[in-house]
N, C-alpha and C. Protein backbone atom coordinates (compact mmCIF):
# COMPACT_ATOMS: atom_id res chain seq x y z
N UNK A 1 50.05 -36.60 -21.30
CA UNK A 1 49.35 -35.34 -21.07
C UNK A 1 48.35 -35.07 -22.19
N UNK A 2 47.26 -33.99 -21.76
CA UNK A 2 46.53 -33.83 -22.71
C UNK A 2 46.84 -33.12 -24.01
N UNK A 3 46.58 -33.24 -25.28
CA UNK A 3 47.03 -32.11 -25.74
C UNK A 3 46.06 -31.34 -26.12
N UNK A 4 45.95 -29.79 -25.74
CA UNK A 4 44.08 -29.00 -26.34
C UNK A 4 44.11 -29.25 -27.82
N UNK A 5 45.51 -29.00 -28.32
CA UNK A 5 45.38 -29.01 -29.92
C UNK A 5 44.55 -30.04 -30.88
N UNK A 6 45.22 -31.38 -30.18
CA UNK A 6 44.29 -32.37 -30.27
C UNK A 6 42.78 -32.14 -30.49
N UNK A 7 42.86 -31.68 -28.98
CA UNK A 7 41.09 -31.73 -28.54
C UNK A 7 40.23 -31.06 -29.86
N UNK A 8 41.21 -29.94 -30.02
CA UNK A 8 40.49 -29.02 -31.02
C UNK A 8 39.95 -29.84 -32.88
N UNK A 9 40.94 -31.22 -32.72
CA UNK A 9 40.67 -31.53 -34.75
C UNK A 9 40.52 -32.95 -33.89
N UNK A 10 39.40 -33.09 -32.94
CA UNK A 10 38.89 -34.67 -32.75
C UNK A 10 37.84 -34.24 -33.46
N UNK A 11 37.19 -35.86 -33.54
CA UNK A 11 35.89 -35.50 -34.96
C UNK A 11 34.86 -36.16 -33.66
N UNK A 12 34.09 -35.43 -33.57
CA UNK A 12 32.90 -35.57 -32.71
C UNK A 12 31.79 -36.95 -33.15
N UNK A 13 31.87 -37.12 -34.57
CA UNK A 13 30.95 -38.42 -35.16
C UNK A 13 32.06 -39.65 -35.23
N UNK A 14 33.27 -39.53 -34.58
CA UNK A 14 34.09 -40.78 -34.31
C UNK A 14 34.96 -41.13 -33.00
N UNK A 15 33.79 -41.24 -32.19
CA UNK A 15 34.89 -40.95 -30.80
C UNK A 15 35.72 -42.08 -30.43
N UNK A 16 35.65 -43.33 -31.40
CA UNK A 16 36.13 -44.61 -31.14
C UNK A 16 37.62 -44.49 -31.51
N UNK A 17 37.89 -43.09 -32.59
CA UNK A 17 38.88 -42.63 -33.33
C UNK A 17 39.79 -41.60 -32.10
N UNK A 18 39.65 -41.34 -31.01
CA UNK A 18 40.15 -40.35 -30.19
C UNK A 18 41.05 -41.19 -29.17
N UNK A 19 42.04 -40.25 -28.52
CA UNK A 19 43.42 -40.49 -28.05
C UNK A 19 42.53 -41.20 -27.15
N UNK A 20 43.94 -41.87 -26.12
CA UNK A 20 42.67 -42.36 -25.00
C UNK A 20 42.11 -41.33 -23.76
N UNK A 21 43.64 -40.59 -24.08
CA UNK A 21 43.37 -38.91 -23.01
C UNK A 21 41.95 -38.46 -23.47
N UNK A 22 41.83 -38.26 -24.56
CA UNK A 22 40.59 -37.29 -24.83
C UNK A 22 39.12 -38.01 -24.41
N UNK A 23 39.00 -39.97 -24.59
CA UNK A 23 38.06 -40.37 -24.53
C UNK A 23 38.21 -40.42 -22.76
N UNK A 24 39.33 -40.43 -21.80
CA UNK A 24 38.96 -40.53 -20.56
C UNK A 24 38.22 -39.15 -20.09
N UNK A 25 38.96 -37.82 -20.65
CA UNK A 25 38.36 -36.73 -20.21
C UNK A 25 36.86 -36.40 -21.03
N UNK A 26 36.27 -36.90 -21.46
CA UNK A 26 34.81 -37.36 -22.04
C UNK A 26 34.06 -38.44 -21.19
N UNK A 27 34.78 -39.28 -20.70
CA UNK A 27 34.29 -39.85 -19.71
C UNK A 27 33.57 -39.00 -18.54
N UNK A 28 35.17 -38.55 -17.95
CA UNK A 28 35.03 -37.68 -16.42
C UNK A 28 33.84 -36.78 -16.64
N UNK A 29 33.63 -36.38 -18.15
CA UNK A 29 32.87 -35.16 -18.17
C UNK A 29 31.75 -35.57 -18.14
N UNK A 30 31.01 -36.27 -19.02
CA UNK A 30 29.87 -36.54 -18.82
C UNK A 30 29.12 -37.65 -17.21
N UNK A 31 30.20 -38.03 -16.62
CA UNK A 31 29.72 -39.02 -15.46
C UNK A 31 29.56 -37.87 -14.40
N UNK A 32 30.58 -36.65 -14.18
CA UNK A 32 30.43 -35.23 -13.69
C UNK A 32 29.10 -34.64 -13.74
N UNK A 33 28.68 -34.22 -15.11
CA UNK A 33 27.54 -34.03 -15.77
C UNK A 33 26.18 -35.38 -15.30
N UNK A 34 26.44 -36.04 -14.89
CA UNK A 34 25.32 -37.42 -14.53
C UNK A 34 25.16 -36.89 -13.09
N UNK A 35 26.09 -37.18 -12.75
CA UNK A 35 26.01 -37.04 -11.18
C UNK A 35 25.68 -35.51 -10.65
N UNK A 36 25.80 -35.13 -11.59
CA UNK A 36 25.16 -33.56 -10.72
C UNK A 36 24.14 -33.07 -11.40
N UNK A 37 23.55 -33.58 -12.70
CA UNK A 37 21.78 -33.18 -12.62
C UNK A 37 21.44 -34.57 -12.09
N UNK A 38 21.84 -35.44 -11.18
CA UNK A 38 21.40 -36.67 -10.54
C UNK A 38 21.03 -36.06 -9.15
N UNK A 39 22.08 -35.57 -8.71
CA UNK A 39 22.05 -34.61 -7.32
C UNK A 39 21.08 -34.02 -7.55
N UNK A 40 20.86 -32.74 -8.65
CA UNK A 40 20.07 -32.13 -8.73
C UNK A 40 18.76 -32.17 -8.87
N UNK A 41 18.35 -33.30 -9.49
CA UNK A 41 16.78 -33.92 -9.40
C UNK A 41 16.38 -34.34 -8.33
N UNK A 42 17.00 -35.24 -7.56
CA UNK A 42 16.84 -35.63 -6.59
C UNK A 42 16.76 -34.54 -5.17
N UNK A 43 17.68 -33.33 -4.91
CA UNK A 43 17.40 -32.31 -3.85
C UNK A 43 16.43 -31.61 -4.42
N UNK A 44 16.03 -31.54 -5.61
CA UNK A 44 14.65 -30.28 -5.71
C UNK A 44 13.55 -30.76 -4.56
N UNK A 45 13.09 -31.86 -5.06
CA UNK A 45 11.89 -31.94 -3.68
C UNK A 45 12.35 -31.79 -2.52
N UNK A 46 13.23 -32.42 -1.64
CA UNK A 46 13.83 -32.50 -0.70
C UNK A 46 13.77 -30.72 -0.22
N UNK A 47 14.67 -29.96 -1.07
CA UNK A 47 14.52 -28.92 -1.45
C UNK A 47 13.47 -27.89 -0.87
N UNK A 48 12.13 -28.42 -1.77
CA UNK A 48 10.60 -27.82 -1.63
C UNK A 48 10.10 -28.30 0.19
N UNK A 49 10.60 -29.67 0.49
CA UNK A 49 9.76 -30.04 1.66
C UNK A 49 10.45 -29.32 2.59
N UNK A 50 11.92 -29.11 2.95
CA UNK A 50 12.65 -27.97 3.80
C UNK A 50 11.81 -26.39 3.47
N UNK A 51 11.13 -25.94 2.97
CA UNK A 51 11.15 -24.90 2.61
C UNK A 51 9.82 -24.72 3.08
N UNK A 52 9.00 -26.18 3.17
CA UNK A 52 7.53 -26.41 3.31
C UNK A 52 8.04 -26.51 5.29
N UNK A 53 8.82 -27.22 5.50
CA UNK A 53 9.12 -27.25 7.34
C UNK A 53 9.38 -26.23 8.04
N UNK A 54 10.34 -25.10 6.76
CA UNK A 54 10.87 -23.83 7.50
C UNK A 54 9.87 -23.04 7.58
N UNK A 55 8.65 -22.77 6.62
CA UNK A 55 7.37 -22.01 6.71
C UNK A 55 6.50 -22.55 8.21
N UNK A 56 6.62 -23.72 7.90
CA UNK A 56 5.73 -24.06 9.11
C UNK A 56 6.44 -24.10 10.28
N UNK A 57 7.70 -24.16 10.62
CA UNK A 57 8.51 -23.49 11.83
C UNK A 57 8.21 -22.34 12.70
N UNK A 58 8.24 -21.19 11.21
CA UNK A 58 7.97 -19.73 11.39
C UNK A 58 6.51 -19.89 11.95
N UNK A 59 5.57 -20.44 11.43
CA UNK A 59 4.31 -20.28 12.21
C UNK A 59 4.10 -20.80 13.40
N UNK A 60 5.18 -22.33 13.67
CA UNK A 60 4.33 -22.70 14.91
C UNK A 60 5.83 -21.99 16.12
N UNK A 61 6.55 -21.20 15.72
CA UNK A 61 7.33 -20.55 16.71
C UNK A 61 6.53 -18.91 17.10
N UNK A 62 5.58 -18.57 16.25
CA UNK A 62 4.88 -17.36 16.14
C UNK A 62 3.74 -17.62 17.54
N UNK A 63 2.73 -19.12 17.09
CA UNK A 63 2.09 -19.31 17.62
C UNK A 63 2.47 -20.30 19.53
N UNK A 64 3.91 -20.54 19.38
CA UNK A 64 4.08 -20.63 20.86
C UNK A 64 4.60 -19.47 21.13
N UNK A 65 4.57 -18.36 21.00
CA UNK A 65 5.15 -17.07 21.40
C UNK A 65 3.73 -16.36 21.65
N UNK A 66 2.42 -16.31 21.17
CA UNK A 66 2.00 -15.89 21.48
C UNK A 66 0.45 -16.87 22.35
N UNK A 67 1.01 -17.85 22.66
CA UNK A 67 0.39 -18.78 23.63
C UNK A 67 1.59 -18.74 25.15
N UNK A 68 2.88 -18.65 24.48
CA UNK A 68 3.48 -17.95 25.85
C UNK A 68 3.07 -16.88 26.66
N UNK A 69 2.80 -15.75 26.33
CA UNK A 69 2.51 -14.61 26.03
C UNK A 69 0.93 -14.56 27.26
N UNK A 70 0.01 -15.78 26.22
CA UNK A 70 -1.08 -15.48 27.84
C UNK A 70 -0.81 -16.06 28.64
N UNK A 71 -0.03 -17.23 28.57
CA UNK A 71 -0.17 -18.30 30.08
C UNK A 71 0.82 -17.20 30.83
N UNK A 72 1.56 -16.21 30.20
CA UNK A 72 2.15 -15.31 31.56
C UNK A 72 1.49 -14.58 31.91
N UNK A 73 0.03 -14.13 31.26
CA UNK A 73 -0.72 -12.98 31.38
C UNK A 73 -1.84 -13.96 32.20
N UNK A 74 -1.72 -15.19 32.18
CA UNK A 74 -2.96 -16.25 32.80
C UNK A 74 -3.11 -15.33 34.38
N UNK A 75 -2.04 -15.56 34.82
CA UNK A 75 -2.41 -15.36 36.72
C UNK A 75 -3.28 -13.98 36.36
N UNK A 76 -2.55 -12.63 35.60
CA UNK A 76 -3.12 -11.52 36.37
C UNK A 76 -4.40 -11.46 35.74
N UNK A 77 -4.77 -12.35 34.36
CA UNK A 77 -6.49 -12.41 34.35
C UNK A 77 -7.28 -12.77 35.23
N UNK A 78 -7.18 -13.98 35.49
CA UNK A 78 -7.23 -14.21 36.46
C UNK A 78 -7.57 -13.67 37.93
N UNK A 79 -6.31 -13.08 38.05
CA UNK A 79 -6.44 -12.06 39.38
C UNK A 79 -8.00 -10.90 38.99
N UNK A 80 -7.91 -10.47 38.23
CA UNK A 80 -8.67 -9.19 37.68
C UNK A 80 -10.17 -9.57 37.19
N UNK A 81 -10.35 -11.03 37.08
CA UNK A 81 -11.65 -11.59 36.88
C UNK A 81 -12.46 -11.50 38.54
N UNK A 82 -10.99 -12.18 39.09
CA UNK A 82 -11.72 -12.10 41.01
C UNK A 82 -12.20 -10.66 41.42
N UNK A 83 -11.44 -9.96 41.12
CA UNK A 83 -11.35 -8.41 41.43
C UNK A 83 -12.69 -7.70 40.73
N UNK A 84 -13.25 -8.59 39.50
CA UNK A 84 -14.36 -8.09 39.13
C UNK A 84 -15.48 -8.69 39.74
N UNK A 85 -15.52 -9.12 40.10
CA UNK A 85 -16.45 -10.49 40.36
C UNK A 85 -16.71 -10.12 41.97
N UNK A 86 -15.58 -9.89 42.78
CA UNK A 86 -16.06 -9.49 44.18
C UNK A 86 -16.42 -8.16 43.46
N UNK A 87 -15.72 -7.13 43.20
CA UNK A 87 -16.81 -5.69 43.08
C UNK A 87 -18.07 -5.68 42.62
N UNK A 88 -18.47 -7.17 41.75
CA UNK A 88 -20.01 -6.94 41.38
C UNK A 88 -20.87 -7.01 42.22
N UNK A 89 -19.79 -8.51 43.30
CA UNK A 89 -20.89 -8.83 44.10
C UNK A 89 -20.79 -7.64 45.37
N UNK A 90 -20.01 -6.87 44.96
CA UNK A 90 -20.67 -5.36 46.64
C UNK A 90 -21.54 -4.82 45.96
N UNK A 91 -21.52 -4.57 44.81
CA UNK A 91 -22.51 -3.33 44.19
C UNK A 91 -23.91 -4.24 44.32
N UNK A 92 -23.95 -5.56 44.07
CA UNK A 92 -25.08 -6.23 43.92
C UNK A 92 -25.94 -6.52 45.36
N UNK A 93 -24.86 -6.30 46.48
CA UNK A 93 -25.05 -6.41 47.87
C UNK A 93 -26.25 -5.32 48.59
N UNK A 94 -25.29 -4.11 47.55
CA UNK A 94 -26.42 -2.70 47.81
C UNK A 94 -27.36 -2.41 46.81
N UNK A 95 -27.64 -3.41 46.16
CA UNK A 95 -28.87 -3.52 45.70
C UNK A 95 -30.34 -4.34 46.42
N UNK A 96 -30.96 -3.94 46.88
CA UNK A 96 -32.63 -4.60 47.63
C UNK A 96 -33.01 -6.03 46.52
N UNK A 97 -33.43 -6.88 47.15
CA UNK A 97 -34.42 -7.60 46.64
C UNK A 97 -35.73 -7.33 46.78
N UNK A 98 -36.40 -7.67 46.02
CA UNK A 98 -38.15 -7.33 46.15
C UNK A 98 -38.68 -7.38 47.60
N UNK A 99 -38.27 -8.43 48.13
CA UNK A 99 -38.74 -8.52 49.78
C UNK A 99 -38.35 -7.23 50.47
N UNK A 100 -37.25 -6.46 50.21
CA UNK A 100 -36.66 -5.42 50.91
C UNK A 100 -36.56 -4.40 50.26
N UNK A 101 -37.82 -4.11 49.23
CA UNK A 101 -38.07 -2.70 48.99
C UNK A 101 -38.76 -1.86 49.93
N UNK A 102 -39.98 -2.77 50.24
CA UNK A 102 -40.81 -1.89 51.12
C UNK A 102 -39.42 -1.09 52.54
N UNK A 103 -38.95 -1.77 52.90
CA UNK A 103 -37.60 -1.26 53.57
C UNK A 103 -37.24 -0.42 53.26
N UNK A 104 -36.91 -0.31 52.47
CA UNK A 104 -36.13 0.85 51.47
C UNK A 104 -36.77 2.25 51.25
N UNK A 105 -38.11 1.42 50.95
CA UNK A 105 -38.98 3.33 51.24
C UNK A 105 -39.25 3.24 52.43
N UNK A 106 -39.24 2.84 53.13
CA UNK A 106 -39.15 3.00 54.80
C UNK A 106 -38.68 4.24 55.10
N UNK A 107 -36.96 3.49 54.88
CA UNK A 107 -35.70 4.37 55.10
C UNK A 107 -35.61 5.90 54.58
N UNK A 108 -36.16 5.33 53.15
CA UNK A 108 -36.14 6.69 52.81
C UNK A 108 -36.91 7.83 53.15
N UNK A 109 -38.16 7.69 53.50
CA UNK A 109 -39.28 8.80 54.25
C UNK A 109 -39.19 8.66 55.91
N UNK A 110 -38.48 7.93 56.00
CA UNK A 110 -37.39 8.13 57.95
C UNK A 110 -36.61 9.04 57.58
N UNK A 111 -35.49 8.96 56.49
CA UNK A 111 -34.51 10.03 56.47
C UNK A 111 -34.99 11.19 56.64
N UNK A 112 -36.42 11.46 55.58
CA UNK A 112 -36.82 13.02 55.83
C UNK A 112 -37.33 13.30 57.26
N UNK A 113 -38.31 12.60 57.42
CA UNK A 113 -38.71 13.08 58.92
C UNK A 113 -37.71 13.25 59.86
N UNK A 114 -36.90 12.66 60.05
CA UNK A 114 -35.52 12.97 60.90
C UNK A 114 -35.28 13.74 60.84
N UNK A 115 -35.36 14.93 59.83
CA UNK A 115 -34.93 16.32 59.69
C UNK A 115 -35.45 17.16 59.79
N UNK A 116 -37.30 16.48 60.10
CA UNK A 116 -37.96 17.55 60.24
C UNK A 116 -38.84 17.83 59.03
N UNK A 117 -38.29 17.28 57.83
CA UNK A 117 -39.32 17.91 56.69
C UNK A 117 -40.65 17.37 56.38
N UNK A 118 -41.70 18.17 55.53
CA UNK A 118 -42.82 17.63 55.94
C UNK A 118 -42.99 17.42 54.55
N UNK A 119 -43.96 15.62 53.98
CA UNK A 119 -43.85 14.77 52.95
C UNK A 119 -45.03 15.60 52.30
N UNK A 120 -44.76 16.25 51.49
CA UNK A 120 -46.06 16.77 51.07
C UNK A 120 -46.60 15.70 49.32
N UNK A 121 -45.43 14.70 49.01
CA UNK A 121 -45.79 13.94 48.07
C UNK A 121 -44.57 12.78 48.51
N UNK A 122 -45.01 11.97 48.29
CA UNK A 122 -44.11 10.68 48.15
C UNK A 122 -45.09 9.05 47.47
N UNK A 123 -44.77 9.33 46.12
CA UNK A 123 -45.95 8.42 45.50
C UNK A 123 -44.49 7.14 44.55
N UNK A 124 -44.19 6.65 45.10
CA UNK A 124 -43.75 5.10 44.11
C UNK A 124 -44.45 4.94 42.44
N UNK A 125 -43.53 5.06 41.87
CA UNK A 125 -43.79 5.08 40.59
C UNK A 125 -43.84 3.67 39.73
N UNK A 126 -43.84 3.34 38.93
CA UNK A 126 -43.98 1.87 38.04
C UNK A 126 -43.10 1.18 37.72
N UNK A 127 -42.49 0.35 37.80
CA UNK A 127 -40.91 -0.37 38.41
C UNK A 127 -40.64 -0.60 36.45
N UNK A 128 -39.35 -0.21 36.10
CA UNK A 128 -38.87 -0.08 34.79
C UNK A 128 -37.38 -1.51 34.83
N UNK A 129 -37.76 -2.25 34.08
CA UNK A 129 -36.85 -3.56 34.08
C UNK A 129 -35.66 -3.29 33.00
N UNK A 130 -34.35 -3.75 33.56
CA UNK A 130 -33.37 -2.78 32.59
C UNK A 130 -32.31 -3.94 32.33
N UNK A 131 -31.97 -4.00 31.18
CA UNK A 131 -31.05 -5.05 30.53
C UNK A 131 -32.11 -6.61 31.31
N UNK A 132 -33.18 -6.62 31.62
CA UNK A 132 -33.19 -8.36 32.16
C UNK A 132 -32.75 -8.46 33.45
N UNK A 133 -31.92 -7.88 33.79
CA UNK A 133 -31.46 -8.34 35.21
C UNK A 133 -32.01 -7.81 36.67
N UNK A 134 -32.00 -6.08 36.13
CA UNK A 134 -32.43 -5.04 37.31
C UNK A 134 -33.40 -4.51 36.85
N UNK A 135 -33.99 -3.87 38.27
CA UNK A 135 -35.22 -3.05 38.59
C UNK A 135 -35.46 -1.37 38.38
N UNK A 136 -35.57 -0.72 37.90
CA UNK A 136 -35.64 0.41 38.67
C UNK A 136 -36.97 1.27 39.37
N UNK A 137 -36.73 1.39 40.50
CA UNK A 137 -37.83 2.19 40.77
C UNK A 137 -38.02 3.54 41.42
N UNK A 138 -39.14 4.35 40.56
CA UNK A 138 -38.52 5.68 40.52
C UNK A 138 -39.66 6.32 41.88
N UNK A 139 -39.22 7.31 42.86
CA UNK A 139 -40.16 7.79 43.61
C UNK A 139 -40.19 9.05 43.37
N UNK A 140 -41.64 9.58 43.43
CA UNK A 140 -41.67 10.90 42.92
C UNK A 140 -41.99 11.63 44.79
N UNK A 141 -41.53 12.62 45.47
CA UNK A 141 -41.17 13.05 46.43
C UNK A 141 -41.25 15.20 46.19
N UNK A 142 -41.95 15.42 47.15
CA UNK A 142 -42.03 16.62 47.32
C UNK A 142 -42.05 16.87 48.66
N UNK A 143 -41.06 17.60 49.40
CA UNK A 143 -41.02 17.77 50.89
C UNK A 143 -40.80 19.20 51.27
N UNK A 144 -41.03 20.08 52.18
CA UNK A 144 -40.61 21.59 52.79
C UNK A 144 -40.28 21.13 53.98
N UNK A 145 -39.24 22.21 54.10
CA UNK A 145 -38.54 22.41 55.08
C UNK A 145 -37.25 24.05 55.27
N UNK A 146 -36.46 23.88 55.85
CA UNK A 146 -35.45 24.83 55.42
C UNK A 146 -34.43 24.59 54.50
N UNK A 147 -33.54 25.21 54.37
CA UNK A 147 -32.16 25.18 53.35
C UNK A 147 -31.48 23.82 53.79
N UNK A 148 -31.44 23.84 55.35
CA UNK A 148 -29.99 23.16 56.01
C UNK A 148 -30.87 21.95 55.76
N UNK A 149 -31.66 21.88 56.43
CA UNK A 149 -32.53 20.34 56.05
C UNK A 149 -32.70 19.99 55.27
N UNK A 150 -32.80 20.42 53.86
CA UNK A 150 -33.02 19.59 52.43
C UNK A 150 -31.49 19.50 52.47
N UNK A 151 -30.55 20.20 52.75
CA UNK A 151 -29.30 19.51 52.37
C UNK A 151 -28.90 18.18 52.89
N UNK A 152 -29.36 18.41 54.27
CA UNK A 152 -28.95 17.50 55.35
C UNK A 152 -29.99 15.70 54.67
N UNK A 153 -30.72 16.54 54.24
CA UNK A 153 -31.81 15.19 53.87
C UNK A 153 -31.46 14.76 52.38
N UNK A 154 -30.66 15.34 51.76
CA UNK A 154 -29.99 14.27 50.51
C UNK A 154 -29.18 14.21 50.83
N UNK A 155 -28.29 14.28 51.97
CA UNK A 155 -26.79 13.48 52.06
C UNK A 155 -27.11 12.68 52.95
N UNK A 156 -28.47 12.58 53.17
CA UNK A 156 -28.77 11.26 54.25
C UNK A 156 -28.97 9.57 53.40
N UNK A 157 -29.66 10.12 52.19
CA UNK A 157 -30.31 9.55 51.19
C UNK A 157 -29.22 8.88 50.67
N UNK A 158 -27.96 9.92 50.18
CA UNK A 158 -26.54 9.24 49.67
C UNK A 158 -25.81 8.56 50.70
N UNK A 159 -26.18 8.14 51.91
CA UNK A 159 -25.50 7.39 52.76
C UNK A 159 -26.73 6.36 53.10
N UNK A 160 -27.03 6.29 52.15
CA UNK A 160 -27.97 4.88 52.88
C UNK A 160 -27.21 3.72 52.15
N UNK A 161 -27.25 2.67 52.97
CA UNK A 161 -26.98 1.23 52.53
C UNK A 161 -26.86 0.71 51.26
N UNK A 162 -28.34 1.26 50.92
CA UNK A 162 -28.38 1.03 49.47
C UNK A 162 -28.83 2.05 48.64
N UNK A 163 -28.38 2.01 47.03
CA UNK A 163 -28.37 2.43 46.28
C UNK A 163 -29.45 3.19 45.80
N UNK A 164 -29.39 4.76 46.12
CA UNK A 164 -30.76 5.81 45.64
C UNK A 164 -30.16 7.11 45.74
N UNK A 165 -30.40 7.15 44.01
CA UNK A 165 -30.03 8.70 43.57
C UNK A 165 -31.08 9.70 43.83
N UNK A 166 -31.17 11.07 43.71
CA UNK A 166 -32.19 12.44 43.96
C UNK A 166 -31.42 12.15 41.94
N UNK A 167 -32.67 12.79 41.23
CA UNK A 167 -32.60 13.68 40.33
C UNK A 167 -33.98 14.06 40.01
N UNK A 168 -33.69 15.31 38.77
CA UNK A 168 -34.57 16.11 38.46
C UNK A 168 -34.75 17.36 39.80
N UNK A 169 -34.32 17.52 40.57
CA UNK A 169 -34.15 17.84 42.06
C UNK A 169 -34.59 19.69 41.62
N UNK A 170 -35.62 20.05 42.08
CA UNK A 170 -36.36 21.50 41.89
C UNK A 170 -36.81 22.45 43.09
N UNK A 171 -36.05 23.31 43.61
CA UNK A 171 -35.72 23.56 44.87
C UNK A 171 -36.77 25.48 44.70
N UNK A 172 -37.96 25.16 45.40
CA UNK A 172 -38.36 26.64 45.23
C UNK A 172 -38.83 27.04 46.39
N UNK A 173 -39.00 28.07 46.76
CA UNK A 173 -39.83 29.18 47.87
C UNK A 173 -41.18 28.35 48.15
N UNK A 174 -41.68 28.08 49.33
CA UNK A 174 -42.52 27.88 49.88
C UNK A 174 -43.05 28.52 51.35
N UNK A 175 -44.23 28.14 51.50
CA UNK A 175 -44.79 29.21 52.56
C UNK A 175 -44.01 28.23 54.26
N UNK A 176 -43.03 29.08 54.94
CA UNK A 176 -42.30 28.62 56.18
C UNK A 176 -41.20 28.52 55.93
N UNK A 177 -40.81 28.65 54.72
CA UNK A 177 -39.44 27.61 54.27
C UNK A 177 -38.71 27.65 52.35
N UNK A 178 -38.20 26.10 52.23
CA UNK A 178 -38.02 26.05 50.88
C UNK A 178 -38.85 24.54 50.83
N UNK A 179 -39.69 24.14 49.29
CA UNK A 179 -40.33 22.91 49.04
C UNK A 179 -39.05 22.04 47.67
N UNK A 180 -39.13 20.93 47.79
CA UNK A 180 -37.81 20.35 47.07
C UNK A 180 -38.86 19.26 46.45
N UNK A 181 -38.69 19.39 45.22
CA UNK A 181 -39.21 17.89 43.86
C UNK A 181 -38.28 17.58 43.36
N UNK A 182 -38.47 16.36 43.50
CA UNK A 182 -37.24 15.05 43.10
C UNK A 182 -37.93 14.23 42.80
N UNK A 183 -36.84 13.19 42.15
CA UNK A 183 -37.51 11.87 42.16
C UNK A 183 -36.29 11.16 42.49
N UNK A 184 -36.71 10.31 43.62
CA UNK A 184 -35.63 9.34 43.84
C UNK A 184 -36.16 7.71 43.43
N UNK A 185 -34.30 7.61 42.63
CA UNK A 185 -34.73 6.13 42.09
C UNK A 185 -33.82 5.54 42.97
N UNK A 186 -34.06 4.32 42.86
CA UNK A 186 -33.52 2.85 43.77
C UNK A 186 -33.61 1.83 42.68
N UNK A 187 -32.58 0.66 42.85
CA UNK A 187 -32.88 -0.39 41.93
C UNK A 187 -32.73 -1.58 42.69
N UNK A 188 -32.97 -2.55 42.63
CA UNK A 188 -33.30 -3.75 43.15
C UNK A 188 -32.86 -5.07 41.82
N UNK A 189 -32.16 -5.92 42.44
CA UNK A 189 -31.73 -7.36 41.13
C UNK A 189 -32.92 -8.26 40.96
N UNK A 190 -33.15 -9.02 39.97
CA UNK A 190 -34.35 -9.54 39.06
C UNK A 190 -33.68 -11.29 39.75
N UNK A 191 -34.34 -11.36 41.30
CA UNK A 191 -33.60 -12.91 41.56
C UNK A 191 -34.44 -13.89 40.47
N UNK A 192 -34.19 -15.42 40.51
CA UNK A 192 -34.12 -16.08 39.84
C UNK A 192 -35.41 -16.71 39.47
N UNK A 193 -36.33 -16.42 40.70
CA UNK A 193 -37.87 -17.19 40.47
C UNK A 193 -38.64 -15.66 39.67
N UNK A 194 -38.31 -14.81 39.68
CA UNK A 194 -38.82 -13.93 39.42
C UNK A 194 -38.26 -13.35 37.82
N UNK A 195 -36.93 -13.81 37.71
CA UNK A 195 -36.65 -13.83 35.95
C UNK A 195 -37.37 -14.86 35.71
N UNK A 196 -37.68 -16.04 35.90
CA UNK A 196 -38.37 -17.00 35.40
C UNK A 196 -39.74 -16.78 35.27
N UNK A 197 -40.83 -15.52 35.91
CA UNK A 197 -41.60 -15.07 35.61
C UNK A 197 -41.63 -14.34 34.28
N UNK A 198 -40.57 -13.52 33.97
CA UNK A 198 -40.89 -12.77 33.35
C UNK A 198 -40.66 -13.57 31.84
N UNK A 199 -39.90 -14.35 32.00
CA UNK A 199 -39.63 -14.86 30.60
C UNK A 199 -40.66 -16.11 30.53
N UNK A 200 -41.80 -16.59 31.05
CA UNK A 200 -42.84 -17.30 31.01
C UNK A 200 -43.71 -16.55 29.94
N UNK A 201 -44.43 -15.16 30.05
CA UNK A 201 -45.04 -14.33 28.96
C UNK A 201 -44.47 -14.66 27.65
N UNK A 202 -43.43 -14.14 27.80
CA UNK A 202 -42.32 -13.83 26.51
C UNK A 202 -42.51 -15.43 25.39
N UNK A 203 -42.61 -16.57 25.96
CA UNK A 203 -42.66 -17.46 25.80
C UNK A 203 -43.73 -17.99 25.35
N UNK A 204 -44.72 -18.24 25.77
CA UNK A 204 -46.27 -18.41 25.55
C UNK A 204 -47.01 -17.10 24.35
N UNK A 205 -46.09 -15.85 24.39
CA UNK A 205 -46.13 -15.11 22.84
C UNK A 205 -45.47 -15.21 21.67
N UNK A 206 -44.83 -16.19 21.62
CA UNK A 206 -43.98 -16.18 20.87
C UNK A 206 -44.82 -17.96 20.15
């Protein structure tokens, strides 16, 4: 057995001089001591690269969670792109092309006469190009008639096919009746031979 007492009056500068108990438990101790800052050098990196895998875990479990996330949201974009895309193309439907303006003021100085009112101005104004794509064109319009007929003759205007607002709309006493100033605009889409006009200028100034 060991004895501590021993341990306590061994001479540290003669270990060749020590029991054999004391030189085996000097053994155990320091091969103990080897092997575990041996362990220990060796898991530090090991260590660092787990720590370098678990960071990058956390990110690429972040980033399939939120790539999950659209492919479930894929269909109803999707859905809601179609849903935009047919509503452009109705609104774009009731918009005139250049060929089918003159139409358009057709319609619109038919609506009045239908009611009876008499055109005392209807002059087409200077076509205003808006974002590149569309037209607008504004008509300046002065008509008499009665009450019921100017009503009857802008809700004719708001039921046409295509697209034409009344504003500025100035409703006064006239001789038979009431006289109504407006200007009604209409817009029309910028088709494709005709954007290619416009950006020919733009081009040759530049």
């Amino acid at each position: 057995m060991i004895n501590f007492d021993e341990l306590k009056n061994l001479n540290p500068q003669e270990p060749g001089s020590w029991p054999w108990s004391a030189k085996l438990l000097s053994f155990f101790a320091i091969f103990a001591a080897t092997v575990t800052l041996g362990v220990f050098m060796d898991s530090k990196d090991q260590w660092d690269v787990l720590q370098v895998a678990t960071n990058k875990e956390e990110v690429l479990k972040t980033t399939y969670l939120e790539k999950k996330k659209q492919a479930i949201n894929l269909d109803l974009i999707k859905k809601q792109l179609i849903e935009t895309q047919e509503s452009l193309g109705a609104l774009l439907k009731q918009l005139p092309n250049k060929s089918e303006m003159d139409a358009l003021l057709t319609d619109i100085n038919q609506a009045g006469l239908g009611r009876g009112l008499q055109f005392e101005l209807f002059r087409p104004g200077a076509e205003t190009v808006i974002d590149g794509s569309f037209v607008e064109q504004p008509i300046s319009i002065k008509v008499t008639g009665n009450y019921d007929d100017l009503g009857k003759f802008a809700s004719d205007i708001s039921m046409l096919p295509r697209i034409v607002t009344l504003n500025e709309v100035a409703i006064n006493p006239a001789a038979g009746g009431l006289s109504m100033d407006a200007i009604a605009k209409t817009y029309r889409y910028i088709d494709e031979n005709e954007m290619a006009s416009h950006k020919k200028p733009a081009g040759r100034a530049r």
